[in-house]
PDB file of N, CA and C in Angstrom:
ATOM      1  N   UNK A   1      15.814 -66.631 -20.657  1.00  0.00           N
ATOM      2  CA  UNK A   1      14.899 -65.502 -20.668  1.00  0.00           C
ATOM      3  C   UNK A   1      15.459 -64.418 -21.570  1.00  0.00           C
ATOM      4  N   UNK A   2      14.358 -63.588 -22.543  1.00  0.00           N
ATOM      5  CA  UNK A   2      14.764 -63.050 -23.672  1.00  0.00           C
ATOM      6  C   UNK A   2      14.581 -61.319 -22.991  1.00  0.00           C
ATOM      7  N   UNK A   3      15.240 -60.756 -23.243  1.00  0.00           N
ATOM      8  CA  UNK A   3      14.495 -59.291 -22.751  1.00  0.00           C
ATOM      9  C   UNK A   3      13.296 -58.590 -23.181  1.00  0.00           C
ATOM     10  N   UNK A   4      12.168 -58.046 -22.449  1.00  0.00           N
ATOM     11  CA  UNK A   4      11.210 -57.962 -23.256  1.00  0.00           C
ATOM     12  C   UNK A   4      11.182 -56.742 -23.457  1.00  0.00           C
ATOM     13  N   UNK A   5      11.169 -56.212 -24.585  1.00  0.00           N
ATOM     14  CA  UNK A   5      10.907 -55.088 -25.336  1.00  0.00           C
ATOM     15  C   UNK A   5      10.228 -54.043 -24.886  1.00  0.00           C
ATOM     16  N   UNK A   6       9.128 -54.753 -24.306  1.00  0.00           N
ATOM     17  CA  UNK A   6       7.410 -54.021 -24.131  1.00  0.00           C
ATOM     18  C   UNK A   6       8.012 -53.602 -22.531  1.00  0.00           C
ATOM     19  N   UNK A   7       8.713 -54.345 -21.965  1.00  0.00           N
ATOM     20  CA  UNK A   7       8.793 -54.134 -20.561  1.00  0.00           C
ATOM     21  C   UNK A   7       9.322 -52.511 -20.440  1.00  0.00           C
ATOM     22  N   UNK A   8       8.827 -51.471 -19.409  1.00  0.00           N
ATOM     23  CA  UNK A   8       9.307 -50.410 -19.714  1.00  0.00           C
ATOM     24  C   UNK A   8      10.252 -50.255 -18.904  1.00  0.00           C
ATOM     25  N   UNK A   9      10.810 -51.288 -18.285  1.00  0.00           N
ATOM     26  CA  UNK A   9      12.055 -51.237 -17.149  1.00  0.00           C
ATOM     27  C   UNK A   9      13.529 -51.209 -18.194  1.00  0.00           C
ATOM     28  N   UNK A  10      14.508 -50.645 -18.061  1.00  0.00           N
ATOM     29  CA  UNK A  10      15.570 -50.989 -18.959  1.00  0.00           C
ATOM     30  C   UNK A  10      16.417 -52.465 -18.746  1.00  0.00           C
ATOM     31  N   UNK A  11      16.990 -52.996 -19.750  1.00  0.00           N
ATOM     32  CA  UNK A  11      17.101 -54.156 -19.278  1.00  0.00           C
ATOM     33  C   UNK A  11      17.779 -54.854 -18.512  1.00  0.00           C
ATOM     34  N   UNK A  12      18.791 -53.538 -17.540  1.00  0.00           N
ATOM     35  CA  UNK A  12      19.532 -54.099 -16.932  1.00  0.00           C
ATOM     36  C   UNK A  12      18.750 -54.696 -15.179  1.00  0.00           C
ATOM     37  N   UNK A  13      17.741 -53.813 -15.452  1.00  0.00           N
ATOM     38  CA  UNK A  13      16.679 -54.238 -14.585  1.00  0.00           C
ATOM     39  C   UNK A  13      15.718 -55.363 -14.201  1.00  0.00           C
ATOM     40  N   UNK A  14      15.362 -55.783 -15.590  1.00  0.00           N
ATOM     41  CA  UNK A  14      15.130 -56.865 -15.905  1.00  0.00           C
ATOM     42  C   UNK A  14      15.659 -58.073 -15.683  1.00  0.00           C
ATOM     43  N   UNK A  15      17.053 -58.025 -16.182  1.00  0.00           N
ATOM     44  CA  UNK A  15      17.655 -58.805 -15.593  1.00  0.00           C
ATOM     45  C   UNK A  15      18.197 -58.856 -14.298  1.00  0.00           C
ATOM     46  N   UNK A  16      17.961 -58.050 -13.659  1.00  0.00           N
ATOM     47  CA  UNK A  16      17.985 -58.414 -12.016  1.00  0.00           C
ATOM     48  C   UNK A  16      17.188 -58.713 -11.544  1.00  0.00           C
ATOM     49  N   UNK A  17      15.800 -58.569 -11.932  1.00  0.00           N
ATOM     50  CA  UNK A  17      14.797 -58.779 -11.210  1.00  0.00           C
ATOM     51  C   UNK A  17      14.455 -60.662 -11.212  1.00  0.00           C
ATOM     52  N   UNK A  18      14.800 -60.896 -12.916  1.00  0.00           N
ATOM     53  CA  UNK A  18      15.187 -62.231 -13.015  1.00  0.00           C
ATOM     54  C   UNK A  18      16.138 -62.998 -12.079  1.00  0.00           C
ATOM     55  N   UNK A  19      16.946 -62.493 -11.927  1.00  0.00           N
ATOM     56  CA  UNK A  19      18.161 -63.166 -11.038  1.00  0.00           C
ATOM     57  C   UNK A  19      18.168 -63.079  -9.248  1.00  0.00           C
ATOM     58  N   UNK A  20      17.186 -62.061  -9.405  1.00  0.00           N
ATOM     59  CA  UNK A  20      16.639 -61.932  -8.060  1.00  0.00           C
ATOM     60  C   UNK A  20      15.609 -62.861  -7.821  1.00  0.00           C
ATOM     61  N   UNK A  21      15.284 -63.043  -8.292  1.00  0.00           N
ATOM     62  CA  UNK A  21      13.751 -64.036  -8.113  1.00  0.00           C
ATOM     63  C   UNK A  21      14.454 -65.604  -8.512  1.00  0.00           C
ATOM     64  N   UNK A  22      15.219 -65.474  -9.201  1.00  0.00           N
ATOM     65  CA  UNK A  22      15.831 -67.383  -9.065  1.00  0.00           C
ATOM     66  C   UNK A  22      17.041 -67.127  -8.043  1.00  0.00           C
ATOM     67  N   UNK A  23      17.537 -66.239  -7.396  1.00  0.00           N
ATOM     68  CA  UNK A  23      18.297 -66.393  -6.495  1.00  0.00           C
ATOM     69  C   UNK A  23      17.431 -66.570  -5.028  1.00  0.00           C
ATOM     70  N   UNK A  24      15.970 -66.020  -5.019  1.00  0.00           N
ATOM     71  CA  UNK A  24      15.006 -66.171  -3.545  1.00  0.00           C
ATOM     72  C   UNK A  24      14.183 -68.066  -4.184  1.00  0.00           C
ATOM     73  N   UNK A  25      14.762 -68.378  -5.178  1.00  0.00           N
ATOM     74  CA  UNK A  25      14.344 -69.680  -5.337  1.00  0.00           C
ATOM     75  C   UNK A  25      15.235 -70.411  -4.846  1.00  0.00           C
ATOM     76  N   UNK A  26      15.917 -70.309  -5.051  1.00  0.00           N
ATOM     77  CA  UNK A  26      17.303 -71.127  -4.532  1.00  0.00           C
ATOM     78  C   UNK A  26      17.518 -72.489  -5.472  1.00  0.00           C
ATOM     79  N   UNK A  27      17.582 -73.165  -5.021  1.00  0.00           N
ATOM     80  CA  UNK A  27      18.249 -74.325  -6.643  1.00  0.00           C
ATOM     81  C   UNK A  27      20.107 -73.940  -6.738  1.00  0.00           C
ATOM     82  N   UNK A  28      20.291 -73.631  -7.872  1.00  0.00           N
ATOM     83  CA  UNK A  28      21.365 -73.415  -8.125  1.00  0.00           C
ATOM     84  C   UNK A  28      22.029 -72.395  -7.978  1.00  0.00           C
ATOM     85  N   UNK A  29      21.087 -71.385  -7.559  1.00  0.00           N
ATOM     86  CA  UNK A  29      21.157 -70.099  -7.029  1.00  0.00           C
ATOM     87  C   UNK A  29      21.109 -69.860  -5.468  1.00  0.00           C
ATOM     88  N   UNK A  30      21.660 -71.038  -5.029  1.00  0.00           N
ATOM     89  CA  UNK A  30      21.469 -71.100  -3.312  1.00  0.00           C
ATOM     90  C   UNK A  30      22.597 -70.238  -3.093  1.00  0.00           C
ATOM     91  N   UNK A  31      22.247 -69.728  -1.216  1.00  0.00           N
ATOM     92  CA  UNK A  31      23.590 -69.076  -0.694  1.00  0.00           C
ATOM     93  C   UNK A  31      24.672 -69.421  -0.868  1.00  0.00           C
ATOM     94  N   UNK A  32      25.726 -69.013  -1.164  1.00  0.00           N
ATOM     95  CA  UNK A  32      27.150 -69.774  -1.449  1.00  0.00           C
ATOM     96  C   UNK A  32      27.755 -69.906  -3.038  1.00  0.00           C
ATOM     97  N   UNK A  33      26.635 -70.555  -3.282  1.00  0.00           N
ATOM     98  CA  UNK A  33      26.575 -70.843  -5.385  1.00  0.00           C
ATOM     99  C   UNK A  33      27.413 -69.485  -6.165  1.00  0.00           C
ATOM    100  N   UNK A  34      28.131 -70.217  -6.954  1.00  0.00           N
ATOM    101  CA  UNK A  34      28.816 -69.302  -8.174  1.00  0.00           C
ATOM    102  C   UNK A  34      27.747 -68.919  -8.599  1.00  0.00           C
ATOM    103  N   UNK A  35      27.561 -67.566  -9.237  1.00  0.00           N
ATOM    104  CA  UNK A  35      26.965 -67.204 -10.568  1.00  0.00           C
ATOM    105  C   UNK A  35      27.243 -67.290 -11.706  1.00  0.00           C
ATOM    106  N   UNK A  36      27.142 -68.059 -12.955  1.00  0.00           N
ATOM    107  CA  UNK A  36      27.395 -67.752 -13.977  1.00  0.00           C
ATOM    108  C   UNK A  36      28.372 -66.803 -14.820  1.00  0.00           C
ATOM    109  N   UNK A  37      29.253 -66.837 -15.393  1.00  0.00           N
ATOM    110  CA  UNK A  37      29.967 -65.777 -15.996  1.00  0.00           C
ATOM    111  C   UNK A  37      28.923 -64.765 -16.611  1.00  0.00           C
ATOM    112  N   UNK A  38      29.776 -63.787 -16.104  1.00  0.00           N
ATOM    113  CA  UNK A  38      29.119 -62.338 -17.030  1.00  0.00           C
ATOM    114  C   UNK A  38      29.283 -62.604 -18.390  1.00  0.00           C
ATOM    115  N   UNK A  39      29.881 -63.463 -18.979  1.00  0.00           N
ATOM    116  CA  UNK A  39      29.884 -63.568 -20.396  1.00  0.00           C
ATOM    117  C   UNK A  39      28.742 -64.831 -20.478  1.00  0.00           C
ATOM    118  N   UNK A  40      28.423 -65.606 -19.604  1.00  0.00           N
ATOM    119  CA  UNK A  40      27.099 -66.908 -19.856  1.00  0.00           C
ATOM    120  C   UNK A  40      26.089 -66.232 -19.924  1.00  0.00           C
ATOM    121  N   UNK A  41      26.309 -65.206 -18.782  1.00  0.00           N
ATOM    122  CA  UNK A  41      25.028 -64.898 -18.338  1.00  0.00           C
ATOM    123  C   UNK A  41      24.424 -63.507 -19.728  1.00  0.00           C
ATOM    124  N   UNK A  42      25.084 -63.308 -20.522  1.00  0.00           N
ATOM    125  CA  UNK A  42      25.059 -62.163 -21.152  1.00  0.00           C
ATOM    126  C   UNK A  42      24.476 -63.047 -22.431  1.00  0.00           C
ATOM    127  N   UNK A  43      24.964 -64.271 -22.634  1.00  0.00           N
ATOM    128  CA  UNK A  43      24.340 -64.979 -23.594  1.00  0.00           C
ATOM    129  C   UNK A  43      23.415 -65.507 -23.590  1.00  0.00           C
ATOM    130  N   UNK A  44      22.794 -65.842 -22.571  1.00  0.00           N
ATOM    131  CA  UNK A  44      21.365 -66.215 -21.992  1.00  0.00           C
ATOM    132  C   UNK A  44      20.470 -65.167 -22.202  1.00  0.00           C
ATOM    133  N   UNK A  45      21.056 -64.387 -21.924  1.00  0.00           N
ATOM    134  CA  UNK A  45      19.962 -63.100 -21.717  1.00  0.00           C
ATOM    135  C   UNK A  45      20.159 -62.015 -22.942  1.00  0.00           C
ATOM    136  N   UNK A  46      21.029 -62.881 -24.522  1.00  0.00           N
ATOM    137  CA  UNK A  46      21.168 -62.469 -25.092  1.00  0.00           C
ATOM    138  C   UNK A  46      21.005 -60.687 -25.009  1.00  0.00           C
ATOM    139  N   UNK A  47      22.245 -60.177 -24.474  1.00  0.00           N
ATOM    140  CA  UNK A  47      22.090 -58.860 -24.094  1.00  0.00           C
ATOM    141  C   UNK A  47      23.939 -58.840 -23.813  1.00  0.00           C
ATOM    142  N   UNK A  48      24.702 -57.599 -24.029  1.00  0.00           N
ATOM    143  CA  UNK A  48      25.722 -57.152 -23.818  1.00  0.00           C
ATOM    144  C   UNK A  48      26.516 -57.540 -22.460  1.00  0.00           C
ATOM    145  N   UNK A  49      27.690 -57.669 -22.316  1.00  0.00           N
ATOM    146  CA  UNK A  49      28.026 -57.860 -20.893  1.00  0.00           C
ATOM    147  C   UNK A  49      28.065 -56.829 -20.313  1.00  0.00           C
ATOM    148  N   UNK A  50      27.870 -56.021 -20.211  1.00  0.00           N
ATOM    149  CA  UNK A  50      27.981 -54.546 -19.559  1.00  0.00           C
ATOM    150  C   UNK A  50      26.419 -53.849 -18.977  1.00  0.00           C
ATOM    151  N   UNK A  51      25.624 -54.583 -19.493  1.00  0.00           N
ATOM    152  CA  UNK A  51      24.246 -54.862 -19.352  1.00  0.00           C
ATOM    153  C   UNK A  51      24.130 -55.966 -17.699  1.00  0.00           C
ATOM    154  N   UNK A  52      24.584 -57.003 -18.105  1.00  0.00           N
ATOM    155  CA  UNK A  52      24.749 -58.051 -16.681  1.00  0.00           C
ATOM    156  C   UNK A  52      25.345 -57.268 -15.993  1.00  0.00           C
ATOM    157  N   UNK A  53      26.755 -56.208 -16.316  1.00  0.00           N
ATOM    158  CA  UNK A  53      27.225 -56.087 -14.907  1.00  0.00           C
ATOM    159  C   UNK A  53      26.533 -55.046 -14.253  1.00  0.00           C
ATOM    160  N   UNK A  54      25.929 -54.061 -14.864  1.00  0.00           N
ATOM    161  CA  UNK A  54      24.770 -52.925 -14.359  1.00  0.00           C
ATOM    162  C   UNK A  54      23.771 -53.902 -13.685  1.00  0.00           C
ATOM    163  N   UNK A  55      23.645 -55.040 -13.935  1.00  0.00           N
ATOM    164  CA  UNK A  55      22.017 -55.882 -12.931  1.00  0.00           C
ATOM    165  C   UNK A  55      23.060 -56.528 -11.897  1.00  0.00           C
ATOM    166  N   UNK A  56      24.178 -56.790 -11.759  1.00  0.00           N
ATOM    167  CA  UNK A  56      25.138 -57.563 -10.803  1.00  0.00           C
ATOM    168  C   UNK A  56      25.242 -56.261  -9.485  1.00  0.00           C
ATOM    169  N   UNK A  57      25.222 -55.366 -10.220  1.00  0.00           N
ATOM    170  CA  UNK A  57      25.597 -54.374  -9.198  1.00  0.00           C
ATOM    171  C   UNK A  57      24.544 -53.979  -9.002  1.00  0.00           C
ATOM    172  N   UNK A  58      23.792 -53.721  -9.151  1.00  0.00           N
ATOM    173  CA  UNK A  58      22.111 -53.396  -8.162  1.00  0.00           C
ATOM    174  C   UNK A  58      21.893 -54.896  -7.323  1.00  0.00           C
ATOM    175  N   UNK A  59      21.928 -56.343  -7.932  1.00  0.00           N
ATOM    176  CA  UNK A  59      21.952 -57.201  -6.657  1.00  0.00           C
ATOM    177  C   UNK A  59      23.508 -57.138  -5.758  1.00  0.00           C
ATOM    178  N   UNK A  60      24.261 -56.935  -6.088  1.00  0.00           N
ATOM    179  CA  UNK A  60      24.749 -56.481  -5.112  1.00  0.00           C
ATOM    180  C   UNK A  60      24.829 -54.958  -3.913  1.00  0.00           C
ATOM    181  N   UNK A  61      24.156 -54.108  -4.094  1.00  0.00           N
ATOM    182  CA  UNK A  61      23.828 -53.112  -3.491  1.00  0.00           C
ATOM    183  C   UNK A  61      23.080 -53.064  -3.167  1.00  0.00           C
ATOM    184  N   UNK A  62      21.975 -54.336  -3.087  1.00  0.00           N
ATOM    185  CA  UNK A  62      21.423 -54.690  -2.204  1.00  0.00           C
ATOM    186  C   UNK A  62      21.599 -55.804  -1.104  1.00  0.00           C
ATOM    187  N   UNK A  63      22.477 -56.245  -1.306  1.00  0.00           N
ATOM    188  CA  UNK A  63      23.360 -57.192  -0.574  1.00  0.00           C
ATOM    189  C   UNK A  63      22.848 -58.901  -1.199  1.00  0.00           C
ATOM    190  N   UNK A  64      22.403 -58.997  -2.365  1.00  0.00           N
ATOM    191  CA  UNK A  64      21.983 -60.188  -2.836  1.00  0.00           C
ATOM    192  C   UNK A  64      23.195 -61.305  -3.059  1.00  0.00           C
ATOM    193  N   UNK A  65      23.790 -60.507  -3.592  1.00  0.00           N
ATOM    194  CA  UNK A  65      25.331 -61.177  -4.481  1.00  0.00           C
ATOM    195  C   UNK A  65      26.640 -60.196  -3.918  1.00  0.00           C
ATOM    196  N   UNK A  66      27.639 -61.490  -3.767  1.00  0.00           N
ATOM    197  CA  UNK A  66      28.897 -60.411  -3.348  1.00  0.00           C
ATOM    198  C   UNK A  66      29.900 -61.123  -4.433  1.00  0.00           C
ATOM    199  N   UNK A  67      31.031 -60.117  -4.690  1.00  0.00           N
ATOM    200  CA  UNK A  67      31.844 -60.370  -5.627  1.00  0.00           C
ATOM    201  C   UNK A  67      32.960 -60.382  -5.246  1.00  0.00           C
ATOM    202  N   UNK A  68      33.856 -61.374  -5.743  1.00  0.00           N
ATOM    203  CA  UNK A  68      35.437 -61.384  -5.793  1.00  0.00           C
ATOM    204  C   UNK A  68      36.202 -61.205  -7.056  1.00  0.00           C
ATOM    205  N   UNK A  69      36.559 -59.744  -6.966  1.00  0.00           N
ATOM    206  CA  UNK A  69      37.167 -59.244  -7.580  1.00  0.00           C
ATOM    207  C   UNK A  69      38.120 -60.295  -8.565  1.00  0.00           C
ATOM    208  N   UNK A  70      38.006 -60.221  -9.861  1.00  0.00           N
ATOM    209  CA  UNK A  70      38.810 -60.821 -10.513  1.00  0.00           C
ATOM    210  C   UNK A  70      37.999 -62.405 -10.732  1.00  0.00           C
ATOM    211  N   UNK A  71      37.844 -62.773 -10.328  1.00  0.00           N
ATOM    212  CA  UNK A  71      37.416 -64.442  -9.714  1.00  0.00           C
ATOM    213  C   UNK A  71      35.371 -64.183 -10.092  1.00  0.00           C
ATOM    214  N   UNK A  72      34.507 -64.012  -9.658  1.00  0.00           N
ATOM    215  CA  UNK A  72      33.107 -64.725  -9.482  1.00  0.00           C
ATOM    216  C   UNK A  72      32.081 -63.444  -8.956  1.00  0.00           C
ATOM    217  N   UNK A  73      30.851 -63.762  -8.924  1.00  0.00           N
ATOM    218  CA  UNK A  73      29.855 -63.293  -8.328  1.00  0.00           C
ATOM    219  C   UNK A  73      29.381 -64.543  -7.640  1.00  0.00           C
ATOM    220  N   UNK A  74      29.141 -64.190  -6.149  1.00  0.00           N
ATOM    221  CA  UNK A  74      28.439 -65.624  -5.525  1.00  0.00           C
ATOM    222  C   UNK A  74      27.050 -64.695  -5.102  1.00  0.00           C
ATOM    223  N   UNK A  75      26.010 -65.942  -4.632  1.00  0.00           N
ATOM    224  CA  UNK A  75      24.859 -65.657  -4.189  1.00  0.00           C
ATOM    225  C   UNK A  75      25.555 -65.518  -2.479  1.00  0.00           C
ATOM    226  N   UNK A  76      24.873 -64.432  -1.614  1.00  0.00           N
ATOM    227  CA  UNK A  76      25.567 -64.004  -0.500  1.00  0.00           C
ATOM    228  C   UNK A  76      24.362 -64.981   0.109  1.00  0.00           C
ATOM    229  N   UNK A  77      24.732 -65.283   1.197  1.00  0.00           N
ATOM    230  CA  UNK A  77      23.787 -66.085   2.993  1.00  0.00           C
ATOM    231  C   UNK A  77      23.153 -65.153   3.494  1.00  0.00           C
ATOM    232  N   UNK A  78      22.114 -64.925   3.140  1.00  0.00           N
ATOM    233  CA  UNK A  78      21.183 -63.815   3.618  1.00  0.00           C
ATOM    234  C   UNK A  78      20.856 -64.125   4.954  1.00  0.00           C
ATOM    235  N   UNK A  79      21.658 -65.143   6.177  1.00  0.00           N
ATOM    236  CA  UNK A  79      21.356 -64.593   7.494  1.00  0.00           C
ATOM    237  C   UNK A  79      22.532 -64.155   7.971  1.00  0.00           C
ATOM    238  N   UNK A  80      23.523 -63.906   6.892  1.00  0.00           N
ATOM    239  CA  UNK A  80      24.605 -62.829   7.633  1.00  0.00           C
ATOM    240  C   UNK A  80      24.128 -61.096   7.710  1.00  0.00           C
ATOM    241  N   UNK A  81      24.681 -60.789   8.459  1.00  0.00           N
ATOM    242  CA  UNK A  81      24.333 -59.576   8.895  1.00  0.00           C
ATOM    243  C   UNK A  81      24.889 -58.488   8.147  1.00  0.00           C
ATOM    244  N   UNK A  82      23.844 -57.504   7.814  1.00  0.00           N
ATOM    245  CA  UNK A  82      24.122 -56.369   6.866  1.00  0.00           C
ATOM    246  C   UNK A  82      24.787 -55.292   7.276  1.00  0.00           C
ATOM    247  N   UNK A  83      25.125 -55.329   8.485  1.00  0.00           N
ATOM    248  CA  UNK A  83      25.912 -54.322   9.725  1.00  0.00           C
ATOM    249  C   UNK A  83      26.779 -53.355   9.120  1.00  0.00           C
ATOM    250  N   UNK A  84      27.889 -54.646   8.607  1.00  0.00           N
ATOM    251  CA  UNK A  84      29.065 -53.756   8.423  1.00  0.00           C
ATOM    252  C   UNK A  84      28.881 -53.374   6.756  1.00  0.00           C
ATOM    253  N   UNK A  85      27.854 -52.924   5.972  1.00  0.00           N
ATOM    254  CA  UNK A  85      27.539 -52.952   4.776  1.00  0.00           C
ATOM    255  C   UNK A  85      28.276 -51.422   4.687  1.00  0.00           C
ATOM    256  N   UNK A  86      28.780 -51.850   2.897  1.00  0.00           N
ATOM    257  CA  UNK A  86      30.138 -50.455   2.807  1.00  0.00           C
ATOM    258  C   UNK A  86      29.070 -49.258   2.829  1.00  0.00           C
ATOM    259  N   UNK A  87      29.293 -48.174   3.596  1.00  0.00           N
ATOM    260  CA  UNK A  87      28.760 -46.961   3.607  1.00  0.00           C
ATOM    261  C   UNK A  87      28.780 -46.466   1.835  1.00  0.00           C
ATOM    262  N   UNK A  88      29.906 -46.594   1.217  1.00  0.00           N
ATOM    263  CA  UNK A  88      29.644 -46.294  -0.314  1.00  0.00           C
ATOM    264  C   UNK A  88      28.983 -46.609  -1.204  1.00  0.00           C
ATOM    265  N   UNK A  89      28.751 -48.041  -0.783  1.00  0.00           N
ATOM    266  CA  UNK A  89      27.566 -48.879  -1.607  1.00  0.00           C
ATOM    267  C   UNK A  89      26.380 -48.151  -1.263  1.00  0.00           C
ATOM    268  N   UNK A  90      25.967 -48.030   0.155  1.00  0.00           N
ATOM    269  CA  UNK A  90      24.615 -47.668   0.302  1.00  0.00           C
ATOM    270  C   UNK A  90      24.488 -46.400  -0.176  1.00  0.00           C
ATOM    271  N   UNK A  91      25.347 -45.163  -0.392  1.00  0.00           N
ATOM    272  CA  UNK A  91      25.080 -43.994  -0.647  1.00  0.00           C
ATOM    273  C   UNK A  91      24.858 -44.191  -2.003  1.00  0.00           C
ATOM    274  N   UNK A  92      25.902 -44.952  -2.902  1.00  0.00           N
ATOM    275  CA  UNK A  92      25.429 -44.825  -4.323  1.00  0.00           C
ATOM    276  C   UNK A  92      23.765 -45.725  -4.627  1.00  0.00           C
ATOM    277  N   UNK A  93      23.602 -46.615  -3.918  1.00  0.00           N
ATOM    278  CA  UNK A  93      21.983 -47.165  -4.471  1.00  0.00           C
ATOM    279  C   UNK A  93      21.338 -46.150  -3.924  1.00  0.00           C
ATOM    280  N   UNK A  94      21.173 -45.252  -2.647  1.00  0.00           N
ATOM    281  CA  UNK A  94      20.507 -44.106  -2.570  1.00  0.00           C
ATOM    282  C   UNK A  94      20.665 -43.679  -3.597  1.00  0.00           C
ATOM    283  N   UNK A  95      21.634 -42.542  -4.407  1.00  0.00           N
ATOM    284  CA  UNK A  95      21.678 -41.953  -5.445  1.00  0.00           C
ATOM    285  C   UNK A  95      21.046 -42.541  -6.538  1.00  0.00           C
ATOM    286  N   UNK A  96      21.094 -43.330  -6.638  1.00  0.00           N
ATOM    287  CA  UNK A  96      20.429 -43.971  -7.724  1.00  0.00           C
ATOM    288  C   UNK A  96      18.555 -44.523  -7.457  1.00  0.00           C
ATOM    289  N   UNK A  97      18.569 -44.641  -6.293  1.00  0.00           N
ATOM    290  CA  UNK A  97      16.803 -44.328  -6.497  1.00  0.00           C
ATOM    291  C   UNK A  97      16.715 -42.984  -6.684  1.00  0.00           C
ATOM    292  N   UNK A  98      17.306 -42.323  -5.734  1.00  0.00           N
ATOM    293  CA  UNK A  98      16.716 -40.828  -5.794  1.00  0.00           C
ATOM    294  C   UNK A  98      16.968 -40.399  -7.548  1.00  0.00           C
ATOM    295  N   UNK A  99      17.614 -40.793  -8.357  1.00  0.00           N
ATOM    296  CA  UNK A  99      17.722 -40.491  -9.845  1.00  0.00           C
ATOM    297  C   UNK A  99      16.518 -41.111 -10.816  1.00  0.00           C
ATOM    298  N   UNK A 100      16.214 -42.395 -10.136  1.00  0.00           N
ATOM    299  CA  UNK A 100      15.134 -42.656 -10.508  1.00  0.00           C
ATOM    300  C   UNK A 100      13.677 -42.338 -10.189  1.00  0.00           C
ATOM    301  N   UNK A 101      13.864 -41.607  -9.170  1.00  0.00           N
ATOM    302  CA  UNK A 101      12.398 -41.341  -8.771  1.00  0.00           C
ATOM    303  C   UNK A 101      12.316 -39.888  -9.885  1.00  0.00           C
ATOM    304  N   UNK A 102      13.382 -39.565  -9.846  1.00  0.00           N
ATOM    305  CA  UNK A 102      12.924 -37.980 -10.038  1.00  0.00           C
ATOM    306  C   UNK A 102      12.729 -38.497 -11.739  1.00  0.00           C
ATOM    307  N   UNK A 103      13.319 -39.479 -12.439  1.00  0.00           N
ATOM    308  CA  UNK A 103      12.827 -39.683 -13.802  1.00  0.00           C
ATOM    309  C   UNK A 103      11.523 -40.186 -14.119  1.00  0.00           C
ATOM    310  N   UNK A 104      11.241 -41.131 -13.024  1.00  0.00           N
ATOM    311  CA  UNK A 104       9.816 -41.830 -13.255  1.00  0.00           C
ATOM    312  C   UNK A 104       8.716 -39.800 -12.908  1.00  0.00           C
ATOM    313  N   UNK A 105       8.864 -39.132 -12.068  1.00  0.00           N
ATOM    314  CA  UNK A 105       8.371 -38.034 -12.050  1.00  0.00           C
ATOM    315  C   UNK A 105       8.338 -37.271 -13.272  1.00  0.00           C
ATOM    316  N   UNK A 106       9.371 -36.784 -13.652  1.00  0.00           N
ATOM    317  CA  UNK A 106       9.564 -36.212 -15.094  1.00  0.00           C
ATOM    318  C   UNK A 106       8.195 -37.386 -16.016  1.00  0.00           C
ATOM    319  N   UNK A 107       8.617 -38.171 -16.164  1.00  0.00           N
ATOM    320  CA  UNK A 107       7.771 -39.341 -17.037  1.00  0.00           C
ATOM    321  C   UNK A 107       6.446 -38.601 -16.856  1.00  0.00           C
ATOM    322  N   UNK A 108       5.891 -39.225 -15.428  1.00  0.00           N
ATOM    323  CA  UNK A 108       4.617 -38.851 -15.411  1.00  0.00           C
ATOM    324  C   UNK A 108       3.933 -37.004 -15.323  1.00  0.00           C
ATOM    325  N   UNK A 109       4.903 -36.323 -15.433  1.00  0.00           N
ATOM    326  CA  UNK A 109       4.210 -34.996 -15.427  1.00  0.00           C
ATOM    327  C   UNK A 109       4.165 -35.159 -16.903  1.00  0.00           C
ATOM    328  N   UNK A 110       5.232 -35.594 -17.635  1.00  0.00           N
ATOM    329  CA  UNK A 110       5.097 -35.470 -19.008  1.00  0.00           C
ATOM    330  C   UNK A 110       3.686 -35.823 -19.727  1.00  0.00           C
ATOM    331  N   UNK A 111       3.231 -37.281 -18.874  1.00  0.00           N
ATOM    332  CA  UNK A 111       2.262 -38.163 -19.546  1.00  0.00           C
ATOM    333  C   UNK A 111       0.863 -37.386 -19.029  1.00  0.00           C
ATOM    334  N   UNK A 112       0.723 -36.175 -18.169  1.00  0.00           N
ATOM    335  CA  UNK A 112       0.208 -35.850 -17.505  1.00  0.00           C
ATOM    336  C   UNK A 112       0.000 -34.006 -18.235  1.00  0.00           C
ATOM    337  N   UNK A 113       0.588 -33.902 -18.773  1.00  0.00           N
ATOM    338  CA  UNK A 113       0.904 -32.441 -19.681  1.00  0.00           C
ATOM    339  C   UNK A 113      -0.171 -32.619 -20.797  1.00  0.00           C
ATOM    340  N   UNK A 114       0.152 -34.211 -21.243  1.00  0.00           N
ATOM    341  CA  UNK A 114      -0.629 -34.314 -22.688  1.00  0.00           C
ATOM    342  C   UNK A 114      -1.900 -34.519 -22.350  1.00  0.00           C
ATOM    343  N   UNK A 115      -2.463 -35.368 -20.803  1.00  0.00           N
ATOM    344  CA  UNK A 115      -3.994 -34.669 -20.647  1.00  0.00           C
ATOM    345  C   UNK A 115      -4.872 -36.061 -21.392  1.00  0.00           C
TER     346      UNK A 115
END
């Protein structure tokens, strides 16, 4: 999958949303499964590695994918329990919708100025 241009999501988004949707497919993307290197996966998606790791870390802050440091991204067993989920993680994906809402706002007053 190529990034699409036209899409107005940035692409690190994109590519999560991709990886989100073949990770709720399951295949090779089942619970447990390695992910791809950030360097495969950056070539696939012909896009920067620093790009994958901005979409690695939104599926993981949502608890999609967990990582071992140094070593992998795996697809996490979504009937383990989100209980003990790091309080830091969740505050920063808060912060980060709340950054996005207030941009998609800006956007539309803007688009909304010109009338």
């Amino acid at each position: 999958m190529a990034i699409n241009a036209n899409d107005p999501r940035p692409p690190y988004q994109q590519v999560a949303s991709d990886l989100r949707r073949r990770i709720r497919e399951g295949g090779a993307y089942a619970p447990g499964n390695r992910l791809p290197s950030i360097r495969a996966l950056a070539k696939e998606y012909e896009i920067s590695p620093q790009t994958v790791q901005n979409a690695l870390r939104e599926l993981r802050q949502e608890g999609l994918v967990i990582s071992q440091q140094g070593r992998a991204f795996f697809v996490r067993d979504a009937g383990k329990a989100l209980g003990d989920a790091d309080p830091a993680a969740v505050a920063d994906r808060l912060a980060q919708v709340e950054r996005e809402l207030r941009e998609l706002q800006t956007r539309v007053a803007s688009l909304e100025a010109r009338g």
